[in-house]
Every structure is written in structure tokens, then in C-alpha cells.
PDB file of N, CA and C in Angstrom:
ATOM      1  N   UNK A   1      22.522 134.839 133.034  1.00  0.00           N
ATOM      2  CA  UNK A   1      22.930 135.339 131.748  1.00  0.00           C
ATOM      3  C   UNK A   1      24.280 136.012 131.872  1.00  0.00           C
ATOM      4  N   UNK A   2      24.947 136.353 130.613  1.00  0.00           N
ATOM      5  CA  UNK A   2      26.110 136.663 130.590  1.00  0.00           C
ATOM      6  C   UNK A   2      25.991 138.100 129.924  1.00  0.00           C
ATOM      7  N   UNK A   3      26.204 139.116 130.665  1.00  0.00           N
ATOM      8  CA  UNK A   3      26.535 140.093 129.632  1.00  0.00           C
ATOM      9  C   UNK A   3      27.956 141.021 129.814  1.00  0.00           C
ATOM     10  N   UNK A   4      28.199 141.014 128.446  1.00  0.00           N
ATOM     11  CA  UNK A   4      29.355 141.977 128.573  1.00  0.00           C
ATOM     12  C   UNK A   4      30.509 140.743 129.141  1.00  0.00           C
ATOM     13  N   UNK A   5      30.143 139.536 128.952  1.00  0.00           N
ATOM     14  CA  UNK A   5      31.662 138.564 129.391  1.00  0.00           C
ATOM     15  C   UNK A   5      31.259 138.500 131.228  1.00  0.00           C
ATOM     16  N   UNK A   6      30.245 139.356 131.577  1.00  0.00           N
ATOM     17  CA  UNK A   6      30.073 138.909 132.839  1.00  0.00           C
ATOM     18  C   UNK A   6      28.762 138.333 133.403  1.00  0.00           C
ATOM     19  N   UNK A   7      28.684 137.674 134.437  1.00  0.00           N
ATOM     20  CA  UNK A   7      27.460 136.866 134.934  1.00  0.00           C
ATOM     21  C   UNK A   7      26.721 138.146 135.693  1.00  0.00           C
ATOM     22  N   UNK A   8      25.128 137.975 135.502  1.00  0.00           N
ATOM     23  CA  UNK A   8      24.203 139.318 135.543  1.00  0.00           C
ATOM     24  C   UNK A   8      23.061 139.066 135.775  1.00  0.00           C
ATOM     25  N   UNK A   9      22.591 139.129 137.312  1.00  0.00           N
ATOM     26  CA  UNK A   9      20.767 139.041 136.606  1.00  0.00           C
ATOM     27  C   UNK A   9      20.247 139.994 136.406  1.00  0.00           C
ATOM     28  N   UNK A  10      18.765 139.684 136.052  1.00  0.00           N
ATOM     29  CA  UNK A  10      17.967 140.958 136.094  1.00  0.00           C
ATOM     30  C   UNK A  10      16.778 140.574 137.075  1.00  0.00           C
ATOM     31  N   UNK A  11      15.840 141.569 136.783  1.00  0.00           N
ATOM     32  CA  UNK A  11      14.810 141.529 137.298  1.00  0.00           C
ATOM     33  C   UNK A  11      14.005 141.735 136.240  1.00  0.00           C
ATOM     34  N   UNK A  12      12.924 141.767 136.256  1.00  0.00           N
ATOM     35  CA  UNK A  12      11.214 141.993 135.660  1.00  0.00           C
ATOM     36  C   UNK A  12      10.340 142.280 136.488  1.00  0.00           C
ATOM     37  N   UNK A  13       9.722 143.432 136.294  1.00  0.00           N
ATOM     38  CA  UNK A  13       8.092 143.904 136.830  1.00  0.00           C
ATOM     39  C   UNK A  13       7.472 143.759 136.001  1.00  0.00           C
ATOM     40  N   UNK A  14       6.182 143.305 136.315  1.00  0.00           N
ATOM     41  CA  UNK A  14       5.277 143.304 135.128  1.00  0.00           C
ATOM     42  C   UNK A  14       3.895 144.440 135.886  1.00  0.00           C
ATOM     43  N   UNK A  15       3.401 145.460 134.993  1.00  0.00           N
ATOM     44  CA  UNK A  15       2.049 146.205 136.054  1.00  0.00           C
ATOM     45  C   UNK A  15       1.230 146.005 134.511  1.00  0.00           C
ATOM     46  N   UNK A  16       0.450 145.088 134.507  1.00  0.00           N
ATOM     47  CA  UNK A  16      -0.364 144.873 133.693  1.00  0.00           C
ATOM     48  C   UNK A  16      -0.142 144.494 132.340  1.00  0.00           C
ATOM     49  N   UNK A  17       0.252 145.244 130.933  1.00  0.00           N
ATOM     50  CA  UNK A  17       0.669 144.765 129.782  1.00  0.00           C
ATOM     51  C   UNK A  17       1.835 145.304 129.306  1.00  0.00           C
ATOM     52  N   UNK A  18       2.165 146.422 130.833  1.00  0.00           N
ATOM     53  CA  UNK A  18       3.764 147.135 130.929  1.00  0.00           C
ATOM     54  C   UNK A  18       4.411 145.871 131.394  1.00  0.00           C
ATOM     55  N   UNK A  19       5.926 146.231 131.070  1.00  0.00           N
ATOM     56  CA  UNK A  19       6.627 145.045 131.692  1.00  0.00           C
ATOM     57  C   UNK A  19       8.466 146.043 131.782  1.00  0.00           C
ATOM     58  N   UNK A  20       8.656 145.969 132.705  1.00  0.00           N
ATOM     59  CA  UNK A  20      10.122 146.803 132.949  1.00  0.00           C
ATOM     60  C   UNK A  20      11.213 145.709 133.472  1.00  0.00           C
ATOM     61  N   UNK A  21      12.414 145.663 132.898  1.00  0.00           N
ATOM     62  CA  UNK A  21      13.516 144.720 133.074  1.00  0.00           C
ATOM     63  C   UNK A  21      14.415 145.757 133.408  1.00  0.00           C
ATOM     64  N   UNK A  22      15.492 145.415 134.539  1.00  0.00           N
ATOM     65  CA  UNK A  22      16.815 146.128 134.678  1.00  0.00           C
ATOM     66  C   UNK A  22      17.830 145.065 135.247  1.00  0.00           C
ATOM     67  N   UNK A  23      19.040 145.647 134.974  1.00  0.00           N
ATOM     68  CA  UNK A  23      19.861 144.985 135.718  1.00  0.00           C
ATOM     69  C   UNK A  23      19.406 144.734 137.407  1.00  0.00           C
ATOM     70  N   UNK A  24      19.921 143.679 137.678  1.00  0.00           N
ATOM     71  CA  UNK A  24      19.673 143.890 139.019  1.00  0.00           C
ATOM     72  C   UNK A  24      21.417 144.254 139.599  1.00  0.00           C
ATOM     73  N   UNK A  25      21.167 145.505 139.789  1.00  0.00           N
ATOM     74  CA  UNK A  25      22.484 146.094 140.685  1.00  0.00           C
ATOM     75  C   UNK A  25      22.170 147.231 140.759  1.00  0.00           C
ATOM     76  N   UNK A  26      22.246 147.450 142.209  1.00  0.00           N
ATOM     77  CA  UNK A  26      22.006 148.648 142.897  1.00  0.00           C
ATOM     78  C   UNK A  26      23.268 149.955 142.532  1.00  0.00           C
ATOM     79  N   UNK A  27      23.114 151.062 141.898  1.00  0.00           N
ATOM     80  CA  UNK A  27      23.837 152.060 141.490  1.00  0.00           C
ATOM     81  C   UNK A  27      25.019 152.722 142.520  1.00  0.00           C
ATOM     82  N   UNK A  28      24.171 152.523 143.787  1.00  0.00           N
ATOM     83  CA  UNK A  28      25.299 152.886 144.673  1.00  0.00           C
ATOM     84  C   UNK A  28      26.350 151.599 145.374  1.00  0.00           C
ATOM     85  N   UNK A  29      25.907 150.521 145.865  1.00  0.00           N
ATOM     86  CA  UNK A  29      26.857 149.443 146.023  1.00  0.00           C
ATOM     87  C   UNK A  29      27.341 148.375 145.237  1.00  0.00           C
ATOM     88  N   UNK A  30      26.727 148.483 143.762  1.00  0.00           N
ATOM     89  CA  UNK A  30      27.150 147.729 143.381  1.00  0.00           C
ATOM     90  C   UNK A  30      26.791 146.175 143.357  1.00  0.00           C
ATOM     91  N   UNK A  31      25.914 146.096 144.346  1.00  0.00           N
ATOM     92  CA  UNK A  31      25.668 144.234 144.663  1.00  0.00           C
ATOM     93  C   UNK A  31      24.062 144.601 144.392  1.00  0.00           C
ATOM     94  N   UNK A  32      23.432 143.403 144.465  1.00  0.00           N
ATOM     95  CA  UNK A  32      22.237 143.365 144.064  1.00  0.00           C
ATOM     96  C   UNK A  32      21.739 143.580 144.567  1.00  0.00           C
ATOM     97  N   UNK A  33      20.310 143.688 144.081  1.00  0.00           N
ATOM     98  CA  UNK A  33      19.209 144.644 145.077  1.00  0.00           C
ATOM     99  C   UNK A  33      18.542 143.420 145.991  1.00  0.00           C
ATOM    100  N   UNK A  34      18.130 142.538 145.355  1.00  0.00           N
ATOM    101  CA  UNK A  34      17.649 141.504 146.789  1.00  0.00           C
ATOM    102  C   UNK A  34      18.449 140.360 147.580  1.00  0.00           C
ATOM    103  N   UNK A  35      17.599 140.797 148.663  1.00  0.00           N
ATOM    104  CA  UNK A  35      19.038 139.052 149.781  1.00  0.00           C
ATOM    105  C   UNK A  35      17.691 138.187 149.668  1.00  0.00           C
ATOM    106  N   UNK A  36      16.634 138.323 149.168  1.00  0.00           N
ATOM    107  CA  UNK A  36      15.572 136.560 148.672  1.00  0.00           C
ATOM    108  C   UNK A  36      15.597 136.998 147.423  1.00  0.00           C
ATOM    109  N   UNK A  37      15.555 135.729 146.824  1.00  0.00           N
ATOM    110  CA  UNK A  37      15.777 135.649 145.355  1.00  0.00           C
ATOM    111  C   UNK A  37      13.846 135.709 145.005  1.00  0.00           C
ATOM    112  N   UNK A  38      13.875 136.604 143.958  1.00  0.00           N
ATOM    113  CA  UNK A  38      12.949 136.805 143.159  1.00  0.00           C
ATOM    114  C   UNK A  38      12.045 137.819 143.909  1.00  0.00           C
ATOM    115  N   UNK A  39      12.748 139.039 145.471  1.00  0.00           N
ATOM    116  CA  UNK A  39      11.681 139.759 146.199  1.00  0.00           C
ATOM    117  C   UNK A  39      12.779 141.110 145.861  1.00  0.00           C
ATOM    118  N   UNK A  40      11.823 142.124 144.876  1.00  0.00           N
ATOM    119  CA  UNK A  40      12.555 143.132 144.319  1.00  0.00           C
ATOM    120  C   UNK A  40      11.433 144.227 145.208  1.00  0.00           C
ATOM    121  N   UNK A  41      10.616 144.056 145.574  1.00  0.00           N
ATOM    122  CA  UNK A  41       9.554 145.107 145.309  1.00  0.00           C
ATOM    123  C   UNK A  41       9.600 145.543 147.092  1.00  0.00           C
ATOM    124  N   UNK A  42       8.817 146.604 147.062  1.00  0.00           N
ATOM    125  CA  UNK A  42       9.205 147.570 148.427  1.00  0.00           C
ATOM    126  C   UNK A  42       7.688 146.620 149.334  1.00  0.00           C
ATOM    127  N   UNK A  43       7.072 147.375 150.579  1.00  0.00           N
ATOM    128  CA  UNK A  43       6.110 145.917 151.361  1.00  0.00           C
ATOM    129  C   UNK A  43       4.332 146.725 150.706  1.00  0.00           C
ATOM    130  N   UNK A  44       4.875 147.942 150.116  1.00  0.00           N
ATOM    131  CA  UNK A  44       3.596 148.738 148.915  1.00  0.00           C
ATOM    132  C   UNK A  44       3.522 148.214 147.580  1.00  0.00           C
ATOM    133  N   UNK A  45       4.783 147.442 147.553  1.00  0.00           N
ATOM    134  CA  UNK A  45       4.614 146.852 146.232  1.00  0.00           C
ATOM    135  C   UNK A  45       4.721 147.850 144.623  1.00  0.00           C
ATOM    136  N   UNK A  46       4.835 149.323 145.080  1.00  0.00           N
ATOM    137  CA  UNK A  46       4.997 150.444 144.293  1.00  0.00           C
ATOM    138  C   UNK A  46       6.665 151.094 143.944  1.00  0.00           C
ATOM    139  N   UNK A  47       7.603 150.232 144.570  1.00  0.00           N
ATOM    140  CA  UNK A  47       8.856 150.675 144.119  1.00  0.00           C
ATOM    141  C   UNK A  47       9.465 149.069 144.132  1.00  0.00           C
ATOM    142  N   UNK A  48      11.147 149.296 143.613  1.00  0.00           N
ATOM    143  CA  UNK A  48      11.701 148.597 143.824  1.00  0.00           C
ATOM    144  C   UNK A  48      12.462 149.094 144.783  1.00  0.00           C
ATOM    145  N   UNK A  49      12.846 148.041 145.534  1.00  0.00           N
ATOM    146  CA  UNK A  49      13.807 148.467 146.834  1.00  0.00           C
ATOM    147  C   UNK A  49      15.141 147.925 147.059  1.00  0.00           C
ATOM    148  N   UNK A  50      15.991 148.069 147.180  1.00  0.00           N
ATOM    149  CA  UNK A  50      17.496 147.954 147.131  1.00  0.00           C
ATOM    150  C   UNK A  50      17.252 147.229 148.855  1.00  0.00           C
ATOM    151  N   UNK A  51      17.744 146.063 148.910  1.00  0.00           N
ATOM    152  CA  UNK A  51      17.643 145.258 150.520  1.00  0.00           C
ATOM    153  C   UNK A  51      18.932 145.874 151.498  1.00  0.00           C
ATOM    154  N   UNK A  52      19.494 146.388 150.899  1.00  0.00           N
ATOM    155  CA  UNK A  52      21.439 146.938 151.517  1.00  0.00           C
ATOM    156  C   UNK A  52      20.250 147.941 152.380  1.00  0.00           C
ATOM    157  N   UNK A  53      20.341 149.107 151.308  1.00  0.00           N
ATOM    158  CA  UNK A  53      20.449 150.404 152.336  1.00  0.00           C
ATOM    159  C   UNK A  53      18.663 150.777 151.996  1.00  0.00           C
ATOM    160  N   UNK A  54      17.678 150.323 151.311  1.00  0.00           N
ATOM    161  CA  UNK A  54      16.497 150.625 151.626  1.00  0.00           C
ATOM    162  C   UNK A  54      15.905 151.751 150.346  1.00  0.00           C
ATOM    163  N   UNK A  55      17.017 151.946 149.210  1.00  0.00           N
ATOM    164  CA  UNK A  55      16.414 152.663 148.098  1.00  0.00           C
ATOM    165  C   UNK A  55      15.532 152.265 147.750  1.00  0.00           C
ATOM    166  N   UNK A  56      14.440 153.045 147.284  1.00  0.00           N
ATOM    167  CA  UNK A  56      13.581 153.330 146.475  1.00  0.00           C
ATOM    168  C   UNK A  56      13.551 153.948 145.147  1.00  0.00           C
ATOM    169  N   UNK A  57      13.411 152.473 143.984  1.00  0.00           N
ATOM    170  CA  UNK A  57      13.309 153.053 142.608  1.00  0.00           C
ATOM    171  C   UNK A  57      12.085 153.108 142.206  1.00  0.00           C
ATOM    172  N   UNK A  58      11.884 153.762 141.188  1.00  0.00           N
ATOM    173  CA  UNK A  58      10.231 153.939 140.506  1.00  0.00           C
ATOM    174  C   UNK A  58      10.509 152.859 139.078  1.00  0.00           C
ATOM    175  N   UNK A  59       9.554 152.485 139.528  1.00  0.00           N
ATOM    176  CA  UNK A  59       9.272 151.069 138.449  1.00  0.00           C
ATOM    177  C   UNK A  59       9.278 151.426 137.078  1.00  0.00           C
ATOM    178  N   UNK A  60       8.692 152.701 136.670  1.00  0.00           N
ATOM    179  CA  UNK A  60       7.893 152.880 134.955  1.00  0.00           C
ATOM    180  C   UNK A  60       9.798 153.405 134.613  1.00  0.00           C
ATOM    181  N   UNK A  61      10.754 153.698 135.482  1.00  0.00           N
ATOM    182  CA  UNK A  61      11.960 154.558 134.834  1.00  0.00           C
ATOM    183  C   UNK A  61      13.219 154.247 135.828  1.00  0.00           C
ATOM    184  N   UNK A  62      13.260 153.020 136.420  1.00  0.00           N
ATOM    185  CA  UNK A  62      14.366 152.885 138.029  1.00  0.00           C
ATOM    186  C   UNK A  62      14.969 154.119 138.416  1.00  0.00           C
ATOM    187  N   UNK A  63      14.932 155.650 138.175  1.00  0.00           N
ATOM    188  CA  UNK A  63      14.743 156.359 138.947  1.00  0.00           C
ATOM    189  C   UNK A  63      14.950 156.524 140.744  1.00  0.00           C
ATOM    190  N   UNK A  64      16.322 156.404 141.317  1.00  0.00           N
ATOM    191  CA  UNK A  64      16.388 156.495 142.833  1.00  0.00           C
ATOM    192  C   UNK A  64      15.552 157.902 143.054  1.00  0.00           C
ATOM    193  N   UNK A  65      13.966 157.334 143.795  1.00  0.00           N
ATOM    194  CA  UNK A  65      13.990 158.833 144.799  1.00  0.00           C
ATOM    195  C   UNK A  65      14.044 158.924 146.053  1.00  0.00           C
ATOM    196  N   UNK A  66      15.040 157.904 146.580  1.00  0.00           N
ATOM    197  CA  UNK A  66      15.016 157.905 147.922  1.00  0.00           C
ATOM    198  C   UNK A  66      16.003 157.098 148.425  1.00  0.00           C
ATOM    199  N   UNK A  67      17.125 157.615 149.016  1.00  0.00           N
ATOM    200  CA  UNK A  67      17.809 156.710 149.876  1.00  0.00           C
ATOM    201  C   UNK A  67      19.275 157.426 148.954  1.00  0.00           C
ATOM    202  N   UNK A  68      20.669 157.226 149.120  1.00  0.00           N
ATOM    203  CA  UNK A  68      22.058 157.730 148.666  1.00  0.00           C
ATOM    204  C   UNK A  68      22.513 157.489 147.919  1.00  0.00           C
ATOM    205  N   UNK A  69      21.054 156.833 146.938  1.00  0.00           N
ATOM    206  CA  UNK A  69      21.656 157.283 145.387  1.00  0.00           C
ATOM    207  C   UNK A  69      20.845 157.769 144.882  1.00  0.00           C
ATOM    208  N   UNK A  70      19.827 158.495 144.826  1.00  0.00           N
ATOM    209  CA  UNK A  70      18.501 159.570 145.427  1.00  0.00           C
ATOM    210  C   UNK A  70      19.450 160.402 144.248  1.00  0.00           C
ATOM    211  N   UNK A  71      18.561 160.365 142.735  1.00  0.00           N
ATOM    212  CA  UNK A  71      19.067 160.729 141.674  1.00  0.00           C
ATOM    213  C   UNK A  71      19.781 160.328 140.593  1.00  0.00           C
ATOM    214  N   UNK A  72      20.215 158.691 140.877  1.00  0.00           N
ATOM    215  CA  UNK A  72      20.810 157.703 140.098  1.00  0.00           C
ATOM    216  C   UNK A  72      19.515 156.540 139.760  1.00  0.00           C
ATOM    217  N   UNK A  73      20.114 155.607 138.820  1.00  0.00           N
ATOM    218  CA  UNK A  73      18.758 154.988 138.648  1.00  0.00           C
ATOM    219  C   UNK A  73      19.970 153.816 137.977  1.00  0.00           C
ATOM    220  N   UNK A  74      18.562 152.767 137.356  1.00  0.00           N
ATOM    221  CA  UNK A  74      19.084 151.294 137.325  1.00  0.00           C
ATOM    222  C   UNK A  74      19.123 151.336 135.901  1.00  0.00           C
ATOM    223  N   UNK A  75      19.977 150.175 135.573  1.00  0.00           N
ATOM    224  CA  UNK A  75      20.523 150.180 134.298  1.00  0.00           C
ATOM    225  C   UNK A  75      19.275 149.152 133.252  1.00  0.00           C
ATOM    226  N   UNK A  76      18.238 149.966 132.750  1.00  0.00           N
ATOM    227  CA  UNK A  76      17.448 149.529 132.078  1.00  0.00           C
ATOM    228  C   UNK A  76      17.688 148.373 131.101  1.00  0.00           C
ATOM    229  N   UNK A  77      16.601 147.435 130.827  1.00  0.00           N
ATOM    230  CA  UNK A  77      16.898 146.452 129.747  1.00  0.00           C
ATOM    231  C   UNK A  77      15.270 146.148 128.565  1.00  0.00           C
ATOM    232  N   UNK A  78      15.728 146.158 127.204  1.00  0.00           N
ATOM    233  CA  UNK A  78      14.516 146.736 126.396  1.00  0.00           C
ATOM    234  C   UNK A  78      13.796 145.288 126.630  1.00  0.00           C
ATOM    235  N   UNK A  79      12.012 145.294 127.266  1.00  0.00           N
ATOM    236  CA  UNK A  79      11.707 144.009 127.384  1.00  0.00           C
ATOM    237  C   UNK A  79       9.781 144.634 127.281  1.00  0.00           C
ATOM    238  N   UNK A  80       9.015 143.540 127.131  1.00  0.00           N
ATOM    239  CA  UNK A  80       8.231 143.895 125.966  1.00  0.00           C
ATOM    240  C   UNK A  80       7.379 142.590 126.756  1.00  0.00           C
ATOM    241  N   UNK A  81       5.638 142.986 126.168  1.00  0.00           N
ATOM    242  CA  UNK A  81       4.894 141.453 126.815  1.00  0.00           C
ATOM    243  C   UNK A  81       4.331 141.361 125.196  1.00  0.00           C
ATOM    244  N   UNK A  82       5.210 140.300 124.793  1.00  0.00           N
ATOM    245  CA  UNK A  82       4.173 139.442 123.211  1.00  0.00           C
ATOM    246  C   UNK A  82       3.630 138.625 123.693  1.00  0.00           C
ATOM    247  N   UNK A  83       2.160 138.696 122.791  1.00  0.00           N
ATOM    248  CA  UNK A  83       1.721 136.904 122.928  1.00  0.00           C
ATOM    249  C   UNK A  83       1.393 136.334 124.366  1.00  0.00           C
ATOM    250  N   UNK A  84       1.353 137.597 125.790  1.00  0.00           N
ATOM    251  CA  UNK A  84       1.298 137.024 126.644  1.00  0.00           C
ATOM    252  C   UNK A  84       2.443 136.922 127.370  1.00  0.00           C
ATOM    253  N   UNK A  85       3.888 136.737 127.058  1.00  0.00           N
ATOM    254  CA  UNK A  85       5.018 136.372 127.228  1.00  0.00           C
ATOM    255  C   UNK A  85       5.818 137.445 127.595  1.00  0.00           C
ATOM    256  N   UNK A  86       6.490 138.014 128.551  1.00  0.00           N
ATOM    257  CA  UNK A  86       7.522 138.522 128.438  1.00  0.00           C
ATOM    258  C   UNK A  86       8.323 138.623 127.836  1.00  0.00           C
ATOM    259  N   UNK A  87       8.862 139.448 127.243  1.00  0.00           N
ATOM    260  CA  UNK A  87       9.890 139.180 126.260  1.00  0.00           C
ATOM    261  C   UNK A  87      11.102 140.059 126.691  1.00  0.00           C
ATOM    262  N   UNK A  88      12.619 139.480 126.818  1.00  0.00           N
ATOM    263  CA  UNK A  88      13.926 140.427 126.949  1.00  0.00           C
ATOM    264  C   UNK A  88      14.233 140.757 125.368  1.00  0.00           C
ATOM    265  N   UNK A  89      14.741 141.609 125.242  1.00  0.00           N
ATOM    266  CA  UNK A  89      15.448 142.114 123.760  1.00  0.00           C
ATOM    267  C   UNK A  89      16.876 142.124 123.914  1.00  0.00           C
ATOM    268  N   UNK A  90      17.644 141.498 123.129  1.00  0.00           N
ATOM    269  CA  UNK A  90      19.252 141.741 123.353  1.00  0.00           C
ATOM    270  C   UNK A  90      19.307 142.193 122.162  1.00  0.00           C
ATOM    271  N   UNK A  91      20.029 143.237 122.850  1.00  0.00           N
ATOM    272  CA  UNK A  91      20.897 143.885 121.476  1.00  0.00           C
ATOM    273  C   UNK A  91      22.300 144.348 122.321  1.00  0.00           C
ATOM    274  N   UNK A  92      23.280 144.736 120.879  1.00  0.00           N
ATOM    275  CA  UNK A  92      24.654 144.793 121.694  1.00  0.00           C
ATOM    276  C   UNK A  92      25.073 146.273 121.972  1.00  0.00           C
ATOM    277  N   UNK A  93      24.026 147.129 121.544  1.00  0.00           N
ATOM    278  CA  UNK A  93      23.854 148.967 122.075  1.00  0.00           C
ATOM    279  C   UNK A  93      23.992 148.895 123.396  1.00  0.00           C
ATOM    280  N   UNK A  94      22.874 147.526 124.088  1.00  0.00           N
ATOM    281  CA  UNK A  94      22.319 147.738 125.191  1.00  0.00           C
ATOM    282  C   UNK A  94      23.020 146.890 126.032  1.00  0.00           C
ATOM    283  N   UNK A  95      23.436 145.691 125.780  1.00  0.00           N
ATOM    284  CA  UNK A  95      23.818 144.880 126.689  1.00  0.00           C
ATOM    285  C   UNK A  95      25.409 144.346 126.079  1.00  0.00           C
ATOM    286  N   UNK A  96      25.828 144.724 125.213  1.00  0.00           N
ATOM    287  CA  UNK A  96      27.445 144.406 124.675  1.00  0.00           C
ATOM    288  C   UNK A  96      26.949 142.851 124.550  1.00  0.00           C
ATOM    289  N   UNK A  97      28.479 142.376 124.414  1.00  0.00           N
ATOM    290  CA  UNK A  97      28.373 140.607 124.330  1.00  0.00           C
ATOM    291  C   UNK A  97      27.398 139.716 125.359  1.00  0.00           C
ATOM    292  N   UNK A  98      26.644 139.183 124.889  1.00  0.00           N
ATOM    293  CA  UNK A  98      25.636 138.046 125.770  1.00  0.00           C
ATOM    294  C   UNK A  98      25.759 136.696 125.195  1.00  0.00           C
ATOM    295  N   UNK A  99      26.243 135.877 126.166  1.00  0.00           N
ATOM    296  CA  UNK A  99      26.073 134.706 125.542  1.00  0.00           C
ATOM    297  C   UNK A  99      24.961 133.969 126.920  1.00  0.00           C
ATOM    298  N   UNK A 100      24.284 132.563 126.221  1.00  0.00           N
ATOM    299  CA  UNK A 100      23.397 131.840 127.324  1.00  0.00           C
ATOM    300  C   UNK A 100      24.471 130.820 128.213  1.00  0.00           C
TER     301      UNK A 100
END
């Protein structure tokens, strides 16, 4: 996806009929949080983990509580389970220009 004129993924957790989307980019380097595509989650399966330096975000709020950005957190995205489905929300508050 494109946001803001730039190329972006995200991620998705889903913990039951919660479902949390963020950018995927780590607050302190800048590059993404995983080196395998589609492995965000820590080996507890209770955080997300940044693969660089080993942060630990909290899933319900990306929240760093651990590792040197330990007080920074991930750039949330409004996403929702309809119908079964995951759902992303774009709006341009949240994500500026998106095109597919």
C-alpha cells in the first residue's frame, strides 16, 4: 500500500474479535520490524518484536516496554473484525494520501 505518496506495510494481530493494525516500522530505526515476512510476534507470542534490536511492543496499544525505544510506540492504524473479516479503515486524519 501507498501511504502518504509512500510504499508501507503493515501488520495485523488478531487476539480473538480484537484486531490491532500498525505500521510496520520500528520507532527507533526506522526499518521494519520483521527480517521473515509475516513473523511480527515475540517466541510468547504476547508482544510484537522489532527483529533489529529485540523491542518489545504491547499488542492492545504498540507501546515500547522494552528495548531503546522503551516509551515510544508504533504508529497505529483504525482496523476492525466485520462479518468475520478484518477490516483496515483509511481515512486521510490517519493515513494522508493512499492510493492501491
Amino acid at each position: 500500500m501507498l501511504f502518504a505518496g509512500e510504499m508501507s506495510d503493515i501488520l495485523v494481530v488478531r487476539r480473538g474479535t480484537h484486531v490491532y493494525g500498525y505500521h510496520n516500522i520500528c520507532p527507533h530505526t526506522g526499518g521494519p520490524l520483521n527480517w521473515v515476512p509475516d513473523q511480527f510476534l515475540d517466541l510468547t507470542g504476547d508482544y510484537i518484536q522489532c527483529a533489529t534490536h529485540g523491542a518489545l511492543f504491547r499488542i492492545a496499544d504498540g507501546v515500547c516496554e522494552y528495548g531503546p525505544c522503551a516509551g515510544d510506540r508504533l504508529t497505529p492504524l483504525p482496523t476492525a473484525v466485520e462479518a468475520g473479516e478484518v477490516v483496515l479503515f483509511v481515512t486521510d486524519a490517519v493515513t494522508g494520501l493512499i492510493r492501491d
